[in-house]
PDB file of N, CA and C in Angstrom:
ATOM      1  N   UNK A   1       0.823  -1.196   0.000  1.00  0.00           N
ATOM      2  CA  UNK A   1       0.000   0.000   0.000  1.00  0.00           C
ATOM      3  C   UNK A   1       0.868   1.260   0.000  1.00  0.00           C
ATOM      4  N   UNK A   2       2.145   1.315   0.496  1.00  0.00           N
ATOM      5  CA  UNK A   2       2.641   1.910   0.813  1.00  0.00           C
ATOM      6  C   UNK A   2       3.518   2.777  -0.855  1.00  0.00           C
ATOM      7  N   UNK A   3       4.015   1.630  -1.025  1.00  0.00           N
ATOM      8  CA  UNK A   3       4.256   2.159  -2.526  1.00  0.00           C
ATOM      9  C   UNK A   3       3.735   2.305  -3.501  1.00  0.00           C
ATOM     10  N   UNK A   4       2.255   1.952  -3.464  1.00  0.00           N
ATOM     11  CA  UNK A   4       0.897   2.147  -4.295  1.00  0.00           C
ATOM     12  C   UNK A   4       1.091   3.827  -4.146  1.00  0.00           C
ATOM     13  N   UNK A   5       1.096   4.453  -2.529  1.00  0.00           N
ATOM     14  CA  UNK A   5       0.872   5.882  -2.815  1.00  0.00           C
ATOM     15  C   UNK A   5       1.740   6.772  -3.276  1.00  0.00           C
ATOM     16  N   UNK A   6       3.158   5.990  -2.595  1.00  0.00           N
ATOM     17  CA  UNK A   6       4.357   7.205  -3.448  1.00  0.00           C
ATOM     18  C   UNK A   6       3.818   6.937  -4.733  1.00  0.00           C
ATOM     19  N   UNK A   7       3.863   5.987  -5.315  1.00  0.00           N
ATOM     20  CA  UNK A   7       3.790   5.561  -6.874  1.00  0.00           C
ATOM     21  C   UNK A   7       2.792   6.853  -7.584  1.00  0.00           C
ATOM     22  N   UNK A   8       2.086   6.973  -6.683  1.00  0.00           N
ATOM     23  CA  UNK A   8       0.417   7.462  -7.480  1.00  0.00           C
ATOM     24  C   UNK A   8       0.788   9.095  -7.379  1.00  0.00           C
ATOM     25  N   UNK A   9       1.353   9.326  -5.909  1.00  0.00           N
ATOM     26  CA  UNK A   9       1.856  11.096  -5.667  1.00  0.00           C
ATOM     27  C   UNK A   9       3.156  11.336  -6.720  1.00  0.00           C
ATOM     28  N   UNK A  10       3.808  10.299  -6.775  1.00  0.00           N
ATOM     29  CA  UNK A  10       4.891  10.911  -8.106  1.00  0.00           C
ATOM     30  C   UNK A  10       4.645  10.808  -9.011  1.00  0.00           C
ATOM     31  N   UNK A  11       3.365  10.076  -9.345  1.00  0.00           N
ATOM     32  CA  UNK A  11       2.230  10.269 -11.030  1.00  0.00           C
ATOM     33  C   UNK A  11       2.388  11.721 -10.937  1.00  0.00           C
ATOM     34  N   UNK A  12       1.545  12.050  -9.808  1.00  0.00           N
ATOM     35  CA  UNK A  12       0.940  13.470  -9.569  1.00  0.00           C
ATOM     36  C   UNK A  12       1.275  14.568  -9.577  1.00  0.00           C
ATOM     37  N   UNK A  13       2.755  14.545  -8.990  1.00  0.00           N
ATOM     38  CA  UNK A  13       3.662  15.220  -8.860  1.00  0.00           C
ATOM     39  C   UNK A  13       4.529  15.732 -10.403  1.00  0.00           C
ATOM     40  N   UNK A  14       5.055  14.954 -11.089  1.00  0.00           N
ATOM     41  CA  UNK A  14       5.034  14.485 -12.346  1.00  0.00           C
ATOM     42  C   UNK A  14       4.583  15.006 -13.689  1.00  0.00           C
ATOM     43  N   UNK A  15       2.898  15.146 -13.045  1.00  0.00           N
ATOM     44  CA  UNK A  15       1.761  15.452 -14.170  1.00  0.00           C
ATOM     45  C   UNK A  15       1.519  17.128 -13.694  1.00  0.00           C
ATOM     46  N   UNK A  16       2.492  17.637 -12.418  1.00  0.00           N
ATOM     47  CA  UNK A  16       2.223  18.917 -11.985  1.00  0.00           C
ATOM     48  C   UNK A  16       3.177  20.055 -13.085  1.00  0.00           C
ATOM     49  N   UNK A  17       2.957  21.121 -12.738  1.00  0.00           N
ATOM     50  CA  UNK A  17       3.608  22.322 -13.211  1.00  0.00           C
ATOM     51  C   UNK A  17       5.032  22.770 -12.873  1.00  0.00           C
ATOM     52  N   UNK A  18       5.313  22.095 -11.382  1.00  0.00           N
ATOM     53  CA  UNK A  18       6.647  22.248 -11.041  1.00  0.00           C
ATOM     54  C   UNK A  18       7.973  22.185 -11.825  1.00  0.00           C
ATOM     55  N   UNK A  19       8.630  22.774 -12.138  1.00  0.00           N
ATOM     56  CA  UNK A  19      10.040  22.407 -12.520  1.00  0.00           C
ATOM     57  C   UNK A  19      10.472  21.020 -12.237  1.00  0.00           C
ATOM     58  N   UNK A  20      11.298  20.148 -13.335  1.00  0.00           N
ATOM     59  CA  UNK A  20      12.144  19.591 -12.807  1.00  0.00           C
ATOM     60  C   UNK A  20      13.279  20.044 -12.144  1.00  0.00           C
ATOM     61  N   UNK A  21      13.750  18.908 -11.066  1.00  0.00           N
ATOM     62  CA  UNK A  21      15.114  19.746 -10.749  1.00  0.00           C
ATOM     63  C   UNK A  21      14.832  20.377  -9.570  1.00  0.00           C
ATOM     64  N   UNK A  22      13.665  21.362  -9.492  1.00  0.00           N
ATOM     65  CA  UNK A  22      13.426  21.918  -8.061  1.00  0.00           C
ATOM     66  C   UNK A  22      13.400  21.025  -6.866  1.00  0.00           C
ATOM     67  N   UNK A  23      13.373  21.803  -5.756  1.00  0.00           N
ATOM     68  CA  UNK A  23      13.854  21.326  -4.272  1.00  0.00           C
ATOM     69  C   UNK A  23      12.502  22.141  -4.042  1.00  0.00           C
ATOM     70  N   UNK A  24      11.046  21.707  -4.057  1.00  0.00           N
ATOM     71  CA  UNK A  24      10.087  22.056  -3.421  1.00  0.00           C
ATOM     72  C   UNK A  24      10.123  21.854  -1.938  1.00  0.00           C
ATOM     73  N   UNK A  25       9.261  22.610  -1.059  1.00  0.00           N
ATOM     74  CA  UNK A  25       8.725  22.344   0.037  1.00  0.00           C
ATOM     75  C   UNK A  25       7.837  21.446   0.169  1.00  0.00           C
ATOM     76  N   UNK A  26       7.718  20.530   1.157  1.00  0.00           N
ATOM     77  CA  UNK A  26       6.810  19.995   1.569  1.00  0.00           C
ATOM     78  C   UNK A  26       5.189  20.221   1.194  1.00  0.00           C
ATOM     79  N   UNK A  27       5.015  21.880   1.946  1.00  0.00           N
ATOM     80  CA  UNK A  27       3.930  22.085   1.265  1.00  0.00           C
ATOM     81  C   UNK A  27       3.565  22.483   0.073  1.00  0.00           C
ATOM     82  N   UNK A  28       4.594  22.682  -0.863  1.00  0.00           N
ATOM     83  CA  UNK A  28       3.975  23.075  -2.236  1.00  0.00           C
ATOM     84  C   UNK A  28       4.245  21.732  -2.764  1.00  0.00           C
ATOM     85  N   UNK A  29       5.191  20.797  -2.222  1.00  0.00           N
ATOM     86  CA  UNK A  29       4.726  19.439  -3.131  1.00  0.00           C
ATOM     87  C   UNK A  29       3.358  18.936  -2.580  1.00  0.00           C
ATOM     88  N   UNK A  30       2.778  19.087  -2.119  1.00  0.00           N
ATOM     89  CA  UNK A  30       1.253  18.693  -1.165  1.00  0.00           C
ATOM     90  C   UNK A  30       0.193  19.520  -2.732  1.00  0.00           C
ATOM     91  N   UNK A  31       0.724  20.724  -2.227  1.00  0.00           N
ATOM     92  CA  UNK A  31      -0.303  21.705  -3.127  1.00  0.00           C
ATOM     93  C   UNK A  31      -0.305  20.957  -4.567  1.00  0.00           C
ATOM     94  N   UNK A  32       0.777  20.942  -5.304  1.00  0.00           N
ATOM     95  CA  UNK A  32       1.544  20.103  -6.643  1.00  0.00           C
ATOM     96  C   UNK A  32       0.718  18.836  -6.939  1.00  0.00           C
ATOM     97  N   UNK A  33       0.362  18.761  -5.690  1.00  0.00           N
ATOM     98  CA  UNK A  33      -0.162  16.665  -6.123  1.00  0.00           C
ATOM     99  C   UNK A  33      -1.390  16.968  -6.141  1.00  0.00           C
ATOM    100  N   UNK A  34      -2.027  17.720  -5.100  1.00  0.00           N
ATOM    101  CA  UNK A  34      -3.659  17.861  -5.295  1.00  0.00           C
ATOM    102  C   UNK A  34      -3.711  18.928  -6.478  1.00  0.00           C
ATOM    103  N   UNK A  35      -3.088  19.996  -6.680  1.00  0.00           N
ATOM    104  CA  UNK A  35      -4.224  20.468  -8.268  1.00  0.00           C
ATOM    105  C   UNK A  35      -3.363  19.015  -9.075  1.00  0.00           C
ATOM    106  N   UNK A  36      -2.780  18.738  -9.348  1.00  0.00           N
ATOM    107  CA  UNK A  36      -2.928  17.421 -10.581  1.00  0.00           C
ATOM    108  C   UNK A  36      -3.823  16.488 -10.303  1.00  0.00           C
ATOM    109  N   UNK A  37      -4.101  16.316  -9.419  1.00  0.00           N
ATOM    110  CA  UNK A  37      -4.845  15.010  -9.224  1.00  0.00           C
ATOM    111  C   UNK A  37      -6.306  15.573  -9.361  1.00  0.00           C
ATOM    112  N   UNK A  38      -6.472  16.828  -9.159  1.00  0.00           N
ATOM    113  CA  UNK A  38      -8.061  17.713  -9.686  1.00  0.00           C
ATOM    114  C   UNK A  38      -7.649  18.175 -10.839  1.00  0.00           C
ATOM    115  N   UNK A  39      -7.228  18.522 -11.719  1.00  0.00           N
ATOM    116  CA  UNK A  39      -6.639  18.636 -12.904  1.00  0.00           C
ATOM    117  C   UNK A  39      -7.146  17.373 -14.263  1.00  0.00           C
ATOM    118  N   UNK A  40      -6.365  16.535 -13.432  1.00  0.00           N
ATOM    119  CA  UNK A  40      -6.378  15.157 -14.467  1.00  0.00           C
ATOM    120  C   UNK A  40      -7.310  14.155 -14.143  1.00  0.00           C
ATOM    121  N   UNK A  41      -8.590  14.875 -13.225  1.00  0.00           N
ATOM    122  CA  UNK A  41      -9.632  13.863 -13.160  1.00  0.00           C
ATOM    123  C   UNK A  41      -9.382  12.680 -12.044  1.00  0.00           C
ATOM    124  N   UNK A  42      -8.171  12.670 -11.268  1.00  0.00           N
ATOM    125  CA  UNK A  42      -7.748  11.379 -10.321  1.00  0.00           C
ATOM    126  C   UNK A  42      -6.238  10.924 -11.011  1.00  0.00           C
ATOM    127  N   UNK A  43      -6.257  10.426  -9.573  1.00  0.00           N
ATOM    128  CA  UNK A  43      -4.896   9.626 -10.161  1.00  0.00           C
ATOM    129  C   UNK A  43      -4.747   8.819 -10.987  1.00  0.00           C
ATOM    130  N   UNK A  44      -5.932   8.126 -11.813  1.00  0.00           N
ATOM    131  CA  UNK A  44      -5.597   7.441 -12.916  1.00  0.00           C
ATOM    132  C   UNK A  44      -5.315   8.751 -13.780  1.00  0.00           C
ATOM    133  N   UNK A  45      -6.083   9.958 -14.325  1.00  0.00           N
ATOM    134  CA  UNK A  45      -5.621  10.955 -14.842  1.00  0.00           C
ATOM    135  C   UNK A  45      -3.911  11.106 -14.787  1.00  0.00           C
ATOM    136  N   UNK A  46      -3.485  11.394 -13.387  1.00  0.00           N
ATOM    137  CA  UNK A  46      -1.851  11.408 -13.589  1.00  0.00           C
ATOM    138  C   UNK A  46      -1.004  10.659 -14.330  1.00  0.00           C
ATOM    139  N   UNK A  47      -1.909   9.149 -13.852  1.00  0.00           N
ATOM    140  CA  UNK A  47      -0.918   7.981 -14.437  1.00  0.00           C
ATOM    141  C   UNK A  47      -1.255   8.075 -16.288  1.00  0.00           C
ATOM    142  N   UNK A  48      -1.939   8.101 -16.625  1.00  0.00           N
ATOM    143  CA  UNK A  48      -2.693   8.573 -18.528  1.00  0.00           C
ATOM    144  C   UNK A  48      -1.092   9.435 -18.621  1.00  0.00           C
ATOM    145  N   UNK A  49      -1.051  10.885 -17.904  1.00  0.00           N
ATOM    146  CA  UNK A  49      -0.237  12.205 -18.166  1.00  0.00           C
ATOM    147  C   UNK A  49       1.007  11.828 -18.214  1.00  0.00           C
ATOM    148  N   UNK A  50       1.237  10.773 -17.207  1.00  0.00           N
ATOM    149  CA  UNK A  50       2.674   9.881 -17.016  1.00  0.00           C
ATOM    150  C   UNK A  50       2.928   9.033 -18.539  1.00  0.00           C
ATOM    151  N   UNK A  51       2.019   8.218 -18.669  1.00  0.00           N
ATOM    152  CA  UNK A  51       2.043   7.176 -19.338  1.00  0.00           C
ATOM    153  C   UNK A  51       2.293   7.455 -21.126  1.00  0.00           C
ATOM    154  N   UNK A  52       1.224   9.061 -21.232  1.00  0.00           N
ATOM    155  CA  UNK A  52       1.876   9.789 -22.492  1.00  0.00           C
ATOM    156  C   UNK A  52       2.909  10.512 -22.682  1.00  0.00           C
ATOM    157  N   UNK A  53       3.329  10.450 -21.864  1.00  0.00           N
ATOM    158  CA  UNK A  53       5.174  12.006 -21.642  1.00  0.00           C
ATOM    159  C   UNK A  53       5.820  10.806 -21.882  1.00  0.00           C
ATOM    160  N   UNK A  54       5.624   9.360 -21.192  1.00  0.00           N
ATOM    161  CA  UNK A  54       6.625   8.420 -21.845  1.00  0.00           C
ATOM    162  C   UNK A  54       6.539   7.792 -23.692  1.00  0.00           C
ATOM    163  N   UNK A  55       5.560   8.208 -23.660  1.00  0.00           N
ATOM    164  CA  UNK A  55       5.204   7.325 -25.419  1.00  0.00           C
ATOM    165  C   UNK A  55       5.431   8.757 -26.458  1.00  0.00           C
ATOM    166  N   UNK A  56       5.651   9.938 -25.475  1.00  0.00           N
ATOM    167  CA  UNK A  56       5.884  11.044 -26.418  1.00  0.00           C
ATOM    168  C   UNK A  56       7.309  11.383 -26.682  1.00  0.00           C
ATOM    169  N   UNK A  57       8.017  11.295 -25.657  1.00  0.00           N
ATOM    170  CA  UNK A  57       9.249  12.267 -24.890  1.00  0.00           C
ATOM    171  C   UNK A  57       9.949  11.343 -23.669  1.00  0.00           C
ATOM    172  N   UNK A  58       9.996  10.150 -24.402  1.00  0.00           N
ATOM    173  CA  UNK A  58      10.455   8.963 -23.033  1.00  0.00           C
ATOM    174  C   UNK A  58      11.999   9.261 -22.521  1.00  0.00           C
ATOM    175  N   UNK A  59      13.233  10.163 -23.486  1.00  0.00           N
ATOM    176  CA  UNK A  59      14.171  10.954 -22.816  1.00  0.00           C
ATOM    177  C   UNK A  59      13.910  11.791 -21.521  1.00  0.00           C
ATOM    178  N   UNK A  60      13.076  12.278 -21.761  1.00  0.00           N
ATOM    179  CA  UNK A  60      12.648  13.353 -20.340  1.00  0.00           C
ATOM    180  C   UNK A  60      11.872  13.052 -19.413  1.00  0.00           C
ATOM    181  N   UNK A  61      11.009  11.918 -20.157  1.00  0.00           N
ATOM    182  CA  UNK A  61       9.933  11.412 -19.056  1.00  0.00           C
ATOM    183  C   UNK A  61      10.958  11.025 -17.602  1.00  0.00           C
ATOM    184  N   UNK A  62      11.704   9.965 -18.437  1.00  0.00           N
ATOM    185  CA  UNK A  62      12.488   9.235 -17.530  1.00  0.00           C
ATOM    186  C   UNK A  62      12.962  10.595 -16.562  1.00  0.00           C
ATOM    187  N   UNK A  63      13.782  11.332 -16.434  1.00  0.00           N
ATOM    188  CA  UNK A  63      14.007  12.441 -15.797  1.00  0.00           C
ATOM    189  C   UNK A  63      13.367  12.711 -15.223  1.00  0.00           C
ATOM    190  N   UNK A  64      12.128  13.388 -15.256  1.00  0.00           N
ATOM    191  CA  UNK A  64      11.124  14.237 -15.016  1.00  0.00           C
ATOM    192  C   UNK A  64      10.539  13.083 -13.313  1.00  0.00           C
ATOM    193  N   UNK A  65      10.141  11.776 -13.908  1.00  0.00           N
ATOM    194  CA  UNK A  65       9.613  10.725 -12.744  1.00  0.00           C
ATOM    195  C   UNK A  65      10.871  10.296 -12.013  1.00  0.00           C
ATOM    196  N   UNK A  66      12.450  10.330 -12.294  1.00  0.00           N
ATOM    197  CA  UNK A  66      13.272  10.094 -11.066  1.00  0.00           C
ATOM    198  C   UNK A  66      13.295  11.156 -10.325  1.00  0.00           C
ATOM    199  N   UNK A  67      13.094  12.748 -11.097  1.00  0.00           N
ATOM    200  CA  UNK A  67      12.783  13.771 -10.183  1.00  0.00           C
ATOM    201  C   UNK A  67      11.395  13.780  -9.288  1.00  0.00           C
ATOM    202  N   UNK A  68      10.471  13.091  -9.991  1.00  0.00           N
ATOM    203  CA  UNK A  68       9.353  13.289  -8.868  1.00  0.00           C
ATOM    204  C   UNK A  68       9.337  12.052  -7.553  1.00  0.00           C
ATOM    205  N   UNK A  69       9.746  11.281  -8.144  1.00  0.00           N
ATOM    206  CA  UNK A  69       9.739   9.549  -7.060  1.00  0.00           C
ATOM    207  C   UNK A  69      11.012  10.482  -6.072  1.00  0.00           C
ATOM    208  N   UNK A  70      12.069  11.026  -6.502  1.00  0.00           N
ATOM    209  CA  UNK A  70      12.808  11.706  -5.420  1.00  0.00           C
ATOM    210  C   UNK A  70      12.578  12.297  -4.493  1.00  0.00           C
ATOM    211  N   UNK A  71      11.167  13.522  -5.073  1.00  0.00           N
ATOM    212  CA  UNK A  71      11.310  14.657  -3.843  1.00  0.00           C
ATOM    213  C   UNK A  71       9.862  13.998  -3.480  1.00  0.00           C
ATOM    214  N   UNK A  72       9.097  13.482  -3.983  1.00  0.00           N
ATOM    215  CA  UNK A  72       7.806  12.218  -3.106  1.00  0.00           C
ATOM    216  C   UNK A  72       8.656  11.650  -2.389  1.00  0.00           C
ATOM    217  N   UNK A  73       9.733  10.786  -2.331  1.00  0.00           N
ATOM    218  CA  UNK A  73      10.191   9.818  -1.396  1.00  0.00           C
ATOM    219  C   UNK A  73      10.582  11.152  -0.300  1.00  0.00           C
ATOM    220  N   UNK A  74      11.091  12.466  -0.257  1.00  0.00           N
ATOM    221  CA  UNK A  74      11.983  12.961   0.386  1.00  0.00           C
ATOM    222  C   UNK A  74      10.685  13.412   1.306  1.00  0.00           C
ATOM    223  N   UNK A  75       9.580  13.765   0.820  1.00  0.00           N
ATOM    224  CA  UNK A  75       8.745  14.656   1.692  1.00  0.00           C
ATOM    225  C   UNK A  75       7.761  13.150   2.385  1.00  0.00           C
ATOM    226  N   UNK A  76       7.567  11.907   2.056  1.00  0.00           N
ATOM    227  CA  UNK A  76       6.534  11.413   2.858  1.00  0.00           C
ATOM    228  C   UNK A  76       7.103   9.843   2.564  1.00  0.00           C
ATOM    229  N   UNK A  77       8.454   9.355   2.925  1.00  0.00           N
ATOM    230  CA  UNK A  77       9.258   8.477   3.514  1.00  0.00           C
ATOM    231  C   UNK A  77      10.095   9.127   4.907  1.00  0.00           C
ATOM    232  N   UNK A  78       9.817   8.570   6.018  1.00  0.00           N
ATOM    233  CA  UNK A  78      10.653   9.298   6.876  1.00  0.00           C
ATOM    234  C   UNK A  78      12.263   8.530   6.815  1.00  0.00           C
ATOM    235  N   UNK A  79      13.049   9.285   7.107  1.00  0.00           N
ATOM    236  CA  UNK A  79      14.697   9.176   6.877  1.00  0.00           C
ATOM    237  C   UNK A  79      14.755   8.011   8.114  1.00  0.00           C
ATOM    238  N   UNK A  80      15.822   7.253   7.681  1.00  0.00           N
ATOM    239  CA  UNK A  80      16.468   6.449   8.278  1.00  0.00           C
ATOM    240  C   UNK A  80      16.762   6.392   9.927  1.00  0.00           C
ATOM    241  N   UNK A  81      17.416   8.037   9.987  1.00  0.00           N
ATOM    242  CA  UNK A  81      17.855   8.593  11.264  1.00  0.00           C
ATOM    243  C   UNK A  81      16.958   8.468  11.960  1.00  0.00           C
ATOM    244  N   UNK A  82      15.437   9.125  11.478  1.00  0.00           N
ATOM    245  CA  UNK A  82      14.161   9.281  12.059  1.00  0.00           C
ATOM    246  C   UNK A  82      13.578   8.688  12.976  1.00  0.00           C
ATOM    247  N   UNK A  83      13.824   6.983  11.597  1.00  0.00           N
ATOM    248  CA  UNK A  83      13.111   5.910  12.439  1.00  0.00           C
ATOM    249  C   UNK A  83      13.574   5.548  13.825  1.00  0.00           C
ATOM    250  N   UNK A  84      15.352   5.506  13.252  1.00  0.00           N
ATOM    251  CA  UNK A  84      15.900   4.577  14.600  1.00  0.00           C
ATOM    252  C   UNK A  84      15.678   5.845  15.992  1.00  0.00           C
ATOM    253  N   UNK A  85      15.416   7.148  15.494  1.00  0.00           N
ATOM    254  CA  UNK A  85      15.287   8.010  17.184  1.00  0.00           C
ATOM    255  C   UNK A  85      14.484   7.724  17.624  1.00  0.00           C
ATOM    256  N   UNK A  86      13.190   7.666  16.944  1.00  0.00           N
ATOM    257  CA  UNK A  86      11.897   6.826  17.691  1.00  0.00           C
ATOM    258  C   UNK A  86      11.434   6.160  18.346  1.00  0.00           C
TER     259      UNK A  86
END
């Protein structure tokens, strides 16, 4: 389940307006995932937006989704350190 949602927020993320490359905040990657995901009708919408940037532009796609699975993993995977202080 867990990687069902990164999976679906870095559709989202992805299918957003953001720059690649940027170092968003937390909350504007939050903001980023919900207008795409109201944008593109749901997260199947993202995954469609995903699924054509690869059958269009699969050089950049690729880019574009290691940049989003990055800063998704960075804002809602907690760090390593995290866990073990807990």
């Amino acid at each position: 389940m867990r990687s069902q949602m990164l999976a679906a927020r870095a559709a989202a993320l992805f299918a957003s307006d953001l720059p690649s490359g940027s170092r968003p905040s937390a909350a504007v990657v939050e903001s980023a995932i919900a207008v795409s995901v109201r944008r593109c009708g749901g997260t199947r919408g993202c995954a469609a937006t995903l699924a054509a940037a690869y059958g269009d532009y699969p050089e950049t796609a690729v880019v574009r989704m290691r940049w989003a699975r990055s800063v998704v993993q960075s804002v809602y995977e907690p760090s390593p350190a995290l866990v073990l202080a807990a």
